[in-house]
N, C-alpha and C. Protein backbone atom coordinates (compact mmCIF):
# COMPACT_ATOMS: atom_id res chain seq x y z
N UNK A 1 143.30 100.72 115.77
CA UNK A 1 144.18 100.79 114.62
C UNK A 1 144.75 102.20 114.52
N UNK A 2 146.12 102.20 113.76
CA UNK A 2 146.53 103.65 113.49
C UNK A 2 147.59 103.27 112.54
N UNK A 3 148.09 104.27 111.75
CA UNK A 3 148.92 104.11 110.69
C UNK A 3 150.17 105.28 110.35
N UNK A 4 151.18 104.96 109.81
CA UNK A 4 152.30 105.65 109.71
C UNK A 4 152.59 105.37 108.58
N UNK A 5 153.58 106.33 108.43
CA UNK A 5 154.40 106.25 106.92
C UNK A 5 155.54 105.82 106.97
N UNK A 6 156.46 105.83 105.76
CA UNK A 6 157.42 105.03 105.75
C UNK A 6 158.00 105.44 104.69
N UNK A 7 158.85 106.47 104.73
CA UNK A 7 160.09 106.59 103.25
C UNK A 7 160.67 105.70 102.70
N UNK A 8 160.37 105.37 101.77
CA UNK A 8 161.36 103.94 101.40
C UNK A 8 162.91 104.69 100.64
N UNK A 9 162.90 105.83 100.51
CA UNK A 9 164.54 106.64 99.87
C UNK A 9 165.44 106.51 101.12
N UNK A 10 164.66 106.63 102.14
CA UNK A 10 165.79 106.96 103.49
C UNK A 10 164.84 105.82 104.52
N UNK A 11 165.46 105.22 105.54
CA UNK A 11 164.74 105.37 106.86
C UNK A 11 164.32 106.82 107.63
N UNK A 12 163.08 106.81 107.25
CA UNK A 12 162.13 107.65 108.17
C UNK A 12 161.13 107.91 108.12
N UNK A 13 160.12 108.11 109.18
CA UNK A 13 158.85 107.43 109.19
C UNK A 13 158.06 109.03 109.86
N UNK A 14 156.51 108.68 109.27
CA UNK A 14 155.98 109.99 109.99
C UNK A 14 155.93 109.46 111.04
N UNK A 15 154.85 110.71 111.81
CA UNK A 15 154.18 110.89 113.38
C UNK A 15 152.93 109.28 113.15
N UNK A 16 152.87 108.97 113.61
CA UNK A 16 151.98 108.31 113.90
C UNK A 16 150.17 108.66 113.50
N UNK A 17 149.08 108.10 112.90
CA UNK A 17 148.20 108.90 113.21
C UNK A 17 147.58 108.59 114.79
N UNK A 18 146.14 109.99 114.43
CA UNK A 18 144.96 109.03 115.91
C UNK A 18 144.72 108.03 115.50
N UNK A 19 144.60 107.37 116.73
CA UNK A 19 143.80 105.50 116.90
C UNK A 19 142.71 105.90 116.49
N UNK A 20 142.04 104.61 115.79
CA UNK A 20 140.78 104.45 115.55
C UNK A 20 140.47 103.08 116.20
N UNK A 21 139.23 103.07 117.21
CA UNK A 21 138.86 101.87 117.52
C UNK A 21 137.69 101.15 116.80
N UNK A 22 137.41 100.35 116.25
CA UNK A 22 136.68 99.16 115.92
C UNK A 22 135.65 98.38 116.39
N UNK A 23 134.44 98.26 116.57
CA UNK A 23 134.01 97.04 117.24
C UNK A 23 133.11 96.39 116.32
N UNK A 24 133.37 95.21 116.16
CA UNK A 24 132.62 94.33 115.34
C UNK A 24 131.73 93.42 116.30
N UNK A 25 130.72 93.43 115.64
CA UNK A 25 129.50 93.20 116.42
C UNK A 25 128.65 91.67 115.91
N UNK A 26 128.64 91.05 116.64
CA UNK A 26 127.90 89.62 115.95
C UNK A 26 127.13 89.44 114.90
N UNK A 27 126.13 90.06 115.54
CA UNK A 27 124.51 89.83 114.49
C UNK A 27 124.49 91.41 113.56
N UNK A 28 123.90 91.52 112.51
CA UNK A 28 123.02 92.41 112.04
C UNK A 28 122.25 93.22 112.68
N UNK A 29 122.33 94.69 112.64
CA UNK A 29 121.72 95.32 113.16
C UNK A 29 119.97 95.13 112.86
N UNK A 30 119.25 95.99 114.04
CA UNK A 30 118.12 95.63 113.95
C UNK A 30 117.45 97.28 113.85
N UNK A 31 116.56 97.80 112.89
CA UNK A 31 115.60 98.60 113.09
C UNK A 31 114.60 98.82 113.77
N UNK A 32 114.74 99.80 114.62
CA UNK A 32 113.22 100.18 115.49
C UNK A 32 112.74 101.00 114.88
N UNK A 33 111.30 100.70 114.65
CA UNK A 33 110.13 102.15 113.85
C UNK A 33 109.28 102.09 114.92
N UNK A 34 109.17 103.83 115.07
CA UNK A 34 107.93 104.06 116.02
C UNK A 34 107.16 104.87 115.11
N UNK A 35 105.93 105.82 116.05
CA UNK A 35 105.16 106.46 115.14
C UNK A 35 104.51 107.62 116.82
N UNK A 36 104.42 108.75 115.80
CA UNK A 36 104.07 109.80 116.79
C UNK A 36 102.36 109.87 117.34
N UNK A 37 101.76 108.74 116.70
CA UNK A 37 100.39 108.89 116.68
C UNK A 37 99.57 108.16 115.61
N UNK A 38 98.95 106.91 116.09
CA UNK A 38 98.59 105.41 115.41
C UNK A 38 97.13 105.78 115.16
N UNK A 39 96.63 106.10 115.25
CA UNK A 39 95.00 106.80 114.90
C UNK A 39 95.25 108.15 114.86
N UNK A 40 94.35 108.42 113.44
CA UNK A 40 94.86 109.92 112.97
C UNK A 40 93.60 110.30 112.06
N UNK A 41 92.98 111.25 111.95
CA UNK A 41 92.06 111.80 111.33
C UNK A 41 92.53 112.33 109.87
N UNK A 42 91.76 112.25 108.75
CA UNK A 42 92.30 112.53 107.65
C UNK A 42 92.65 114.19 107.55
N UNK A 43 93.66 114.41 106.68
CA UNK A 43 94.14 115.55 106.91
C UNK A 43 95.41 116.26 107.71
N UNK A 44 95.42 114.99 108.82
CA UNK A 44 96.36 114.80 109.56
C UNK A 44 97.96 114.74 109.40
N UNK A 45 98.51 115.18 110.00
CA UNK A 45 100.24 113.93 109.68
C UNK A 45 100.99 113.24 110.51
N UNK A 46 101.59 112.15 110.15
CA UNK A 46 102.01 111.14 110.56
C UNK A 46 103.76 111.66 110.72
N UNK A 47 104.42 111.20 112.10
CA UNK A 47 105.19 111.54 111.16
C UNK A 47 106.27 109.96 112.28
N UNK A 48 106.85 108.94 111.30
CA UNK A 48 107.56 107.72 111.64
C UNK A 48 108.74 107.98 111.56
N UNK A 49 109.26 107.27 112.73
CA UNK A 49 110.74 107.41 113.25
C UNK A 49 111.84 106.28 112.84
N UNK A 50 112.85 106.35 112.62
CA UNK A 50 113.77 104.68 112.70
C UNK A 50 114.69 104.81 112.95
N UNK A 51 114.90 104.18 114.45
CA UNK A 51 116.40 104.06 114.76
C UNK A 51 117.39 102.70 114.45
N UNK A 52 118.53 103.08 114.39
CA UNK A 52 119.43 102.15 114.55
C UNK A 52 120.68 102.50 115.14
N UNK A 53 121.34 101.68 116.04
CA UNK A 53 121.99 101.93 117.06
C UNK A 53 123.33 102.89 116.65
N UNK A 54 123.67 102.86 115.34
CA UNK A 54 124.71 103.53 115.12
C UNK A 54 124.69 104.72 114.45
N UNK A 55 125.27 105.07 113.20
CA UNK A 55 125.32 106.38 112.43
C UNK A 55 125.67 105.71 111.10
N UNK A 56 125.58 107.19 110.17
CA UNK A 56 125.72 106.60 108.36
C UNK A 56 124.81 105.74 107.78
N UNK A 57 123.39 105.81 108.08
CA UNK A 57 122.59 105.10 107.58
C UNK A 57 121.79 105.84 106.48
N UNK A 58 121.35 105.25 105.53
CA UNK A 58 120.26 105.97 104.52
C UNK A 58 118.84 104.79 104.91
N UNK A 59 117.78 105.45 105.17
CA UNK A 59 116.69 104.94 105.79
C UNK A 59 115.59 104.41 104.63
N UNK A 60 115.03 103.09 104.30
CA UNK A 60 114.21 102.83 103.25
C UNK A 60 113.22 102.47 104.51
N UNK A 61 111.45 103.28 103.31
CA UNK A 61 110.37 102.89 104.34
C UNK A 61 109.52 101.66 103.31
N UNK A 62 108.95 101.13 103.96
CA UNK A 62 107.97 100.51 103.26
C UNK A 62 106.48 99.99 103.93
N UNK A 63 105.63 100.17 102.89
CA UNK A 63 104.19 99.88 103.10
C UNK A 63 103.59 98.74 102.65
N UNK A 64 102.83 97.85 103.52
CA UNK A 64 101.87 96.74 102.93
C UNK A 64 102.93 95.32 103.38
N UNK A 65 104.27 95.73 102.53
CA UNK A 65 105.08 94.35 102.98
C UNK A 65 106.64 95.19 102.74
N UNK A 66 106.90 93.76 103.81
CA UNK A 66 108.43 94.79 104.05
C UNK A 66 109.22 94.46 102.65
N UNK A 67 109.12 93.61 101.90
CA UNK A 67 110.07 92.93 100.93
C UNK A 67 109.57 93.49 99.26
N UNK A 68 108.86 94.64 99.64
CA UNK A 68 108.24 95.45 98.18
C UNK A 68 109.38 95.89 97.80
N UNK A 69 109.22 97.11 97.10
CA UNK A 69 110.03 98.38 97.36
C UNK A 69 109.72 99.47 97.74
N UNK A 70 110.81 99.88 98.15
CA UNK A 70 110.36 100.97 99.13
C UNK A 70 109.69 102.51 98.56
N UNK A 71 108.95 102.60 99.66
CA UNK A 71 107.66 103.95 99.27
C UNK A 71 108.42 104.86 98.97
N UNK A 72 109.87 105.36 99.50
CA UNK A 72 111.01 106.47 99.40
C UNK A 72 112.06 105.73 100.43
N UNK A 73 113.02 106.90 100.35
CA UNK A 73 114.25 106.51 101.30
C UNK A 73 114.21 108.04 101.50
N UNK A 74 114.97 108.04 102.96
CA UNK A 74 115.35 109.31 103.24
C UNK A 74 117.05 109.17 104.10
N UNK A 75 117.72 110.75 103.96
CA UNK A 75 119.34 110.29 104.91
C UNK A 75 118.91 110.69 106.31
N UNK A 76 118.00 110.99 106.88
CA UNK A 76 117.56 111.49 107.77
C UNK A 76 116.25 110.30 108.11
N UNK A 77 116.12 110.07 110.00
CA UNK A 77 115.70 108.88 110.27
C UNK A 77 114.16 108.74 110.45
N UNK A 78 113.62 109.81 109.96
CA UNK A 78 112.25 110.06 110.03
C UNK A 78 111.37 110.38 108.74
N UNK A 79 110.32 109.96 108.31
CA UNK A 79 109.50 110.08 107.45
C UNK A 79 108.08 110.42 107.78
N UNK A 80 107.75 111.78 107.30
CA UNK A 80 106.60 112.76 107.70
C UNK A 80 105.92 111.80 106.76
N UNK A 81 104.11 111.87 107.05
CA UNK A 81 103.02 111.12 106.16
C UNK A 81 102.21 112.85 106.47
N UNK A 82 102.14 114.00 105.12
CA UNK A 82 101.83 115.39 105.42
C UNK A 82 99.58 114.86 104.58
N UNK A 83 99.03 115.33 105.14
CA UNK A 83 97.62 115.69 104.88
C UNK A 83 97.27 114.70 104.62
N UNK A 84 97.23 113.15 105.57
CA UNK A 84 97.27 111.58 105.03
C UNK A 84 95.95 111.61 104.32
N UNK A 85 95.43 110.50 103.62
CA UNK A 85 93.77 110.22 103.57
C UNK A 85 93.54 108.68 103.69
N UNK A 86 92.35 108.57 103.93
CA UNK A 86 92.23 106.46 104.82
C UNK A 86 92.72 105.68 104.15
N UNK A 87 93.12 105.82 102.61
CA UNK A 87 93.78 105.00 101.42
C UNK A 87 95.31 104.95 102.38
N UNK A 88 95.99 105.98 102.93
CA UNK A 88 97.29 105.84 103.51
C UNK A 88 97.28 105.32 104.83
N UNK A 89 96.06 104.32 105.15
CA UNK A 89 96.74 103.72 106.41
C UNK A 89 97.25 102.37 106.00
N UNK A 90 97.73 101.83 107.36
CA UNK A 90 98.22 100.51 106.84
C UNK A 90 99.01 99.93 107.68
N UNK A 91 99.97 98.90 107.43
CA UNK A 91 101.04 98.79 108.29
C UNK A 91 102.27 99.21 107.39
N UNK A 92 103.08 99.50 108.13
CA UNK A 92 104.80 100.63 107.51
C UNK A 92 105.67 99.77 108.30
N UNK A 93 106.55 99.57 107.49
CA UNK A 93 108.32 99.39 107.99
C UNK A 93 109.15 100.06 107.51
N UNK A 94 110.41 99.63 108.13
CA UNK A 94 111.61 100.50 108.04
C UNK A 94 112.92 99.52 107.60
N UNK A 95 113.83 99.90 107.33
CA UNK A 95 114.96 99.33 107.41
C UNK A 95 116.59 100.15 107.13
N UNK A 96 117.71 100.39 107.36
CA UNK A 96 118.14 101.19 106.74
C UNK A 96 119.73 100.25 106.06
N UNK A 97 120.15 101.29 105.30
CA UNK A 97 121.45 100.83 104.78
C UNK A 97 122.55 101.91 104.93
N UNK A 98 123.84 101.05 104.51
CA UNK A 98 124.91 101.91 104.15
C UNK A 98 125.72 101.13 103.54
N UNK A 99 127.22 101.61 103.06
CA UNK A 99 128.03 101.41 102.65
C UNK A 99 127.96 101.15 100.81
N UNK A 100 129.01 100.94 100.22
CA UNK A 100 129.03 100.71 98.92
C UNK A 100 129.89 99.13 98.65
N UNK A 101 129.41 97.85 98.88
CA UNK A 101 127.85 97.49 98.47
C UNK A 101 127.01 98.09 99.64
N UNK A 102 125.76 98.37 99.51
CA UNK A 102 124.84 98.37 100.66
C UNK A 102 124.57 97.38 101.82
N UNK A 103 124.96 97.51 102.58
CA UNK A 103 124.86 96.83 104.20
C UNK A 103 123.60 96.77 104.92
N UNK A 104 122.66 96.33 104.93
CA UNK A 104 121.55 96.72 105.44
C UNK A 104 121.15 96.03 106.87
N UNK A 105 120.26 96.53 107.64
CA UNK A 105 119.62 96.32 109.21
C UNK A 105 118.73 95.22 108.76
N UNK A 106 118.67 94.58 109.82
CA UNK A 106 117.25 93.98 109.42
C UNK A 106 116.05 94.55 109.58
N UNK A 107 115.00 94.04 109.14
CA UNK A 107 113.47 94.86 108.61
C UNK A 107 113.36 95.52 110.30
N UNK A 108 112.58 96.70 110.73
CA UNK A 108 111.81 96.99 111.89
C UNK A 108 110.61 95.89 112.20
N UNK A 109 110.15 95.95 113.37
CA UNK A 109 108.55 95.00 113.46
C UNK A 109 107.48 96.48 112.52
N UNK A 110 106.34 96.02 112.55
CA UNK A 110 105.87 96.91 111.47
C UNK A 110 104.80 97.59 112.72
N UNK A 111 104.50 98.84 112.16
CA UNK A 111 103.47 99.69 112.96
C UNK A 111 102.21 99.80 112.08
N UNK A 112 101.16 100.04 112.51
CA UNK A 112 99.79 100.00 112.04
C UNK A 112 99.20 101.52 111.81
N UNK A 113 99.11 102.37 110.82
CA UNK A 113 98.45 104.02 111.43
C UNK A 113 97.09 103.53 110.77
N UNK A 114 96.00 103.80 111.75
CA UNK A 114 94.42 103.89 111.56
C UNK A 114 94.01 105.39 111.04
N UNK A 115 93.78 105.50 109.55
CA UNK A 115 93.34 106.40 109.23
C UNK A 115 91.95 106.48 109.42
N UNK A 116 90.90 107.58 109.97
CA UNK A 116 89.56 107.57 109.63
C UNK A 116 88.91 109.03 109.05
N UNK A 117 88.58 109.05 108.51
CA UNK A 117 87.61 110.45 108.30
C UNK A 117 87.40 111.59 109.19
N UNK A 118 87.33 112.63 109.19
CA UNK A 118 87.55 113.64 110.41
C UNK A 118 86.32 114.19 110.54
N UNK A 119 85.96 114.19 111.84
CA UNK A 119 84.55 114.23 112.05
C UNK A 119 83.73 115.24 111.72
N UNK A 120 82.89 115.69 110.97
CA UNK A 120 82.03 116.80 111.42
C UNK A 120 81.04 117.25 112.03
N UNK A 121 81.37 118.60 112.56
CA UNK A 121 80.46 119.25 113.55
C UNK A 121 79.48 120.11 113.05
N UNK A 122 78.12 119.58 114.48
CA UNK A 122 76.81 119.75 113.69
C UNK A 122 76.16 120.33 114.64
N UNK A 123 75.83 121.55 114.68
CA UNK A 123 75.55 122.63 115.66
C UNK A 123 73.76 122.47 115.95
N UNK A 124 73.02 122.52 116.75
CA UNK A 124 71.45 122.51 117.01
C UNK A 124 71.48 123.55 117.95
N UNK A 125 70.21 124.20 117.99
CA UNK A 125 70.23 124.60 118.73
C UNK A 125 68.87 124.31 119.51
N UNK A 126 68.49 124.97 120.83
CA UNK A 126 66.80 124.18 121.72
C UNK A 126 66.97 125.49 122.22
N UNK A 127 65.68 126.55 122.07
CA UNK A 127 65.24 126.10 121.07
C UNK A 127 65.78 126.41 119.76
N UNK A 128 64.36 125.71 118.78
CA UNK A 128 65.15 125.93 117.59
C UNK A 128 64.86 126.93 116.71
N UNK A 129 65.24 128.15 117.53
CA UNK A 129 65.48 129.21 116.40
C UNK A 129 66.18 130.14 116.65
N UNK A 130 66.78 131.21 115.50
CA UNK A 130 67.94 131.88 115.88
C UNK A 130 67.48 133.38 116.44
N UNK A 131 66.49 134.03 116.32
CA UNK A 131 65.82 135.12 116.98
C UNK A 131 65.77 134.97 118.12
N UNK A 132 66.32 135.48 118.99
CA UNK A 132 66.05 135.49 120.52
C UNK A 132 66.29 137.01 121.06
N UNK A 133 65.55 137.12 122.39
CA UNK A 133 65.26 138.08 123.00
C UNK A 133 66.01 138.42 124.13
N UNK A 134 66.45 139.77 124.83
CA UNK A 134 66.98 139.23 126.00
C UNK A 134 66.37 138.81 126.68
N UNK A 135 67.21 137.59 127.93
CA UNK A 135 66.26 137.18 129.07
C UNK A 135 65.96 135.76 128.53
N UNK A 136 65.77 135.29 127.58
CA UNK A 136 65.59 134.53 126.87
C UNK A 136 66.84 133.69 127.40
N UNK A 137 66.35 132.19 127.09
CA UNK A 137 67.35 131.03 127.21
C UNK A 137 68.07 130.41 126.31
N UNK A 138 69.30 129.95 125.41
CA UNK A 138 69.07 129.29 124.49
C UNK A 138 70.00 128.44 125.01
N UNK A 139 70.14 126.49 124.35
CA UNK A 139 71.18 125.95 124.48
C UNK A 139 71.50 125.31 122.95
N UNK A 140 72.88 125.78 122.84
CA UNK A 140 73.58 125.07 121.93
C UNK A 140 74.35 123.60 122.54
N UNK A 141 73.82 122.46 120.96
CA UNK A 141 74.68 121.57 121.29
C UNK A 141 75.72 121.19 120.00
N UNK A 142 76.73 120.42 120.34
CA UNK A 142 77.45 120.32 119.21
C UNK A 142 77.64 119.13 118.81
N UNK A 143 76.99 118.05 117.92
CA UNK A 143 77.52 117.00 117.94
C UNK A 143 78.69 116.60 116.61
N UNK A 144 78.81 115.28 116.95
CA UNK A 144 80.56 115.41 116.12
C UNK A 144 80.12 113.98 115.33
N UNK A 145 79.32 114.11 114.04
CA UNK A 145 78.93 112.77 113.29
C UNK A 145 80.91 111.98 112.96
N UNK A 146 80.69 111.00 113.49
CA UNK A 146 81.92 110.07 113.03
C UNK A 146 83.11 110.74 113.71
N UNK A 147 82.23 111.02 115.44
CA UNK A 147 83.82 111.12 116.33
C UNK A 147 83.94 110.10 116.99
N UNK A 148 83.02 109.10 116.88
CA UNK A 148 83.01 107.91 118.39
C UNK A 148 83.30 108.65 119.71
N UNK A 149 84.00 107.69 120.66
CA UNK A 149 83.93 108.13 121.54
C UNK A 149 85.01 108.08 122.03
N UNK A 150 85.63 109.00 121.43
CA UNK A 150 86.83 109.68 121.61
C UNK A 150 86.61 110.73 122.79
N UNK A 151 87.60 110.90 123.63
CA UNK A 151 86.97 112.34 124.75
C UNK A 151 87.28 113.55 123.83
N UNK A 152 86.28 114.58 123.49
CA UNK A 152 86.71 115.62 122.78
C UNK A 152 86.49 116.66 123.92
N UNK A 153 87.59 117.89 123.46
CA UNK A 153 86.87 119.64 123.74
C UNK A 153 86.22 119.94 123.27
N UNK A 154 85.41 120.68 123.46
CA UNK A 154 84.67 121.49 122.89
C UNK A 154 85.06 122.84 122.79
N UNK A 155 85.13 123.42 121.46
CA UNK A 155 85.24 125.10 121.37
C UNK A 155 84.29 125.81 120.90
N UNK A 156 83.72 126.52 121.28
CA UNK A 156 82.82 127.97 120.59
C UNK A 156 83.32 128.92 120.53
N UNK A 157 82.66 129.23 119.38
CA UNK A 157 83.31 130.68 118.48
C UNK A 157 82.00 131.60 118.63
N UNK A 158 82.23 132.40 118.30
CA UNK A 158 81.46 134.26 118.45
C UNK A 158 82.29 134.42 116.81
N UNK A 159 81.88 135.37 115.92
CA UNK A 159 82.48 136.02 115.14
C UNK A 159 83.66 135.92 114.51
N UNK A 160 84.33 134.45 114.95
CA UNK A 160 85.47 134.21 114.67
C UNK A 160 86.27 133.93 115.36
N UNK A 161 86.05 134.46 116.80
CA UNK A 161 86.64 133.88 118.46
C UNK A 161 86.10 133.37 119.06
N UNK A 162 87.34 132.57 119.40
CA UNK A 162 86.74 131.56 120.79
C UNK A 162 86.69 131.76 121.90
N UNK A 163 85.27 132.24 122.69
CA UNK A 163 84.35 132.15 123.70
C UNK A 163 84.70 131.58 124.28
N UNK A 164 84.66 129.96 124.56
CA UNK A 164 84.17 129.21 125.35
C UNK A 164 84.95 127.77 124.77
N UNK A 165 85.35 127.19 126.35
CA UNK A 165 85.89 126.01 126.13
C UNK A 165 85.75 124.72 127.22
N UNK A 166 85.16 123.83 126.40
CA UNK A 166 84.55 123.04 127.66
C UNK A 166 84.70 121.63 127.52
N UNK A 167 84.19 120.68 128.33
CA UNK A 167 84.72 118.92 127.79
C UNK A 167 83.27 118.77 127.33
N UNK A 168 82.19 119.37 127.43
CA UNK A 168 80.64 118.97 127.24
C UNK A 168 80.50 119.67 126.27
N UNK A 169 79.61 118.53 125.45
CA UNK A 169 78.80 119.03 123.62
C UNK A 169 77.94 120.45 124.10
N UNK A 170 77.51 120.63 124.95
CA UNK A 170 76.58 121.57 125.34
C UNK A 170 76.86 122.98 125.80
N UNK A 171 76.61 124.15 125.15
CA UNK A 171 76.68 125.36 125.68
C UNK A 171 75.48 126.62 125.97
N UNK A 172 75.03 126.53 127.28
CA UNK A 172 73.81 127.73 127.87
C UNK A 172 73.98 128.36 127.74
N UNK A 173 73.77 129.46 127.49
CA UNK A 173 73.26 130.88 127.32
C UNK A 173 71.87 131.20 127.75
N UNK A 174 72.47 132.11 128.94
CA UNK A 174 70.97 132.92 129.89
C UNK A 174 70.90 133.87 129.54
């Protein structure tokens, strides 16, 4: 499409404008929601994505069911979840709109984030006491109540720095 003017006092017409091309598209657009990370320790953040194939969208999220209302909207296609806690997991959708009436995508499929508790670490030591001599042996272990079995690092600290970094709960000292 493009458009011109037209004096109706005289014959004469502007320049022409730029073309604009058009494409009208069958179906309703469709929302994709992803997520940067579906198991997340509390404290954590989430942060969910939604695309849709075009531009000019205002983005509505929603939790529990897609046909609530929505948790927020944002004009931008992503929605941070900042210092979550296990009450905020769930399943999330997306959908977005535009225009004036509102035009909307259809719903995203929904994503699941597994909130759990963040583990804590529980230092022993063998033996068990903190006086030692040089020459002396000690081993620290570290266990992680409510990490499962997740593969963790391990870090040790000295004074506030980290020493030592390893894939094993366990650290010798000769």
């Amino acid at each position: 499409y493009w458009c011109e003017g037209n004096r109706v006092s005289r014959p004469t017409s502007s320049l022409p404008s730029d073309p604009v091309s058009l494409t009208v598209k069958d179906s309703r657009p469709t929302a994709t929601l992803s997520l940067d990370q579906a198991n997340v320790f509390t404290g954590d953040r989430v942060t969910l994505t939604c695309t849709v194939e075009s531009y000019g969208w205002e983005f509505y999220w929603y939790r529990h069911r897609p046909d609530s209302t929505p948790v927020t909207s944002t004009s931008g296609y992503s929605y941070t979840l900042s210092r979550v806690s296990v009450s905020g997991g769930g399943q999330y959708w997306c959908r977005a709109g535009r225009g004036d009436p509102v035009y909307y995508t259809l719903y995203s499929d929904p994503v699941h984030i597994n909130i759990t508790e963040r583990p804590v670490a529980i230092l022993t030591l063998q033996p068990n006491w903190t006086q030692i001599f040089r020459g002396e042996t000690v081993t620290m272990r570290c266990d992680l109540q409510g990490g499962g079995d997740t593969d963790w690092q391990y870090e040790w600290y000295m004074n506030g720095y980290s020493v030592y970094s390893i894939t094993k709960s366990e650290y010798r000292i000769s």
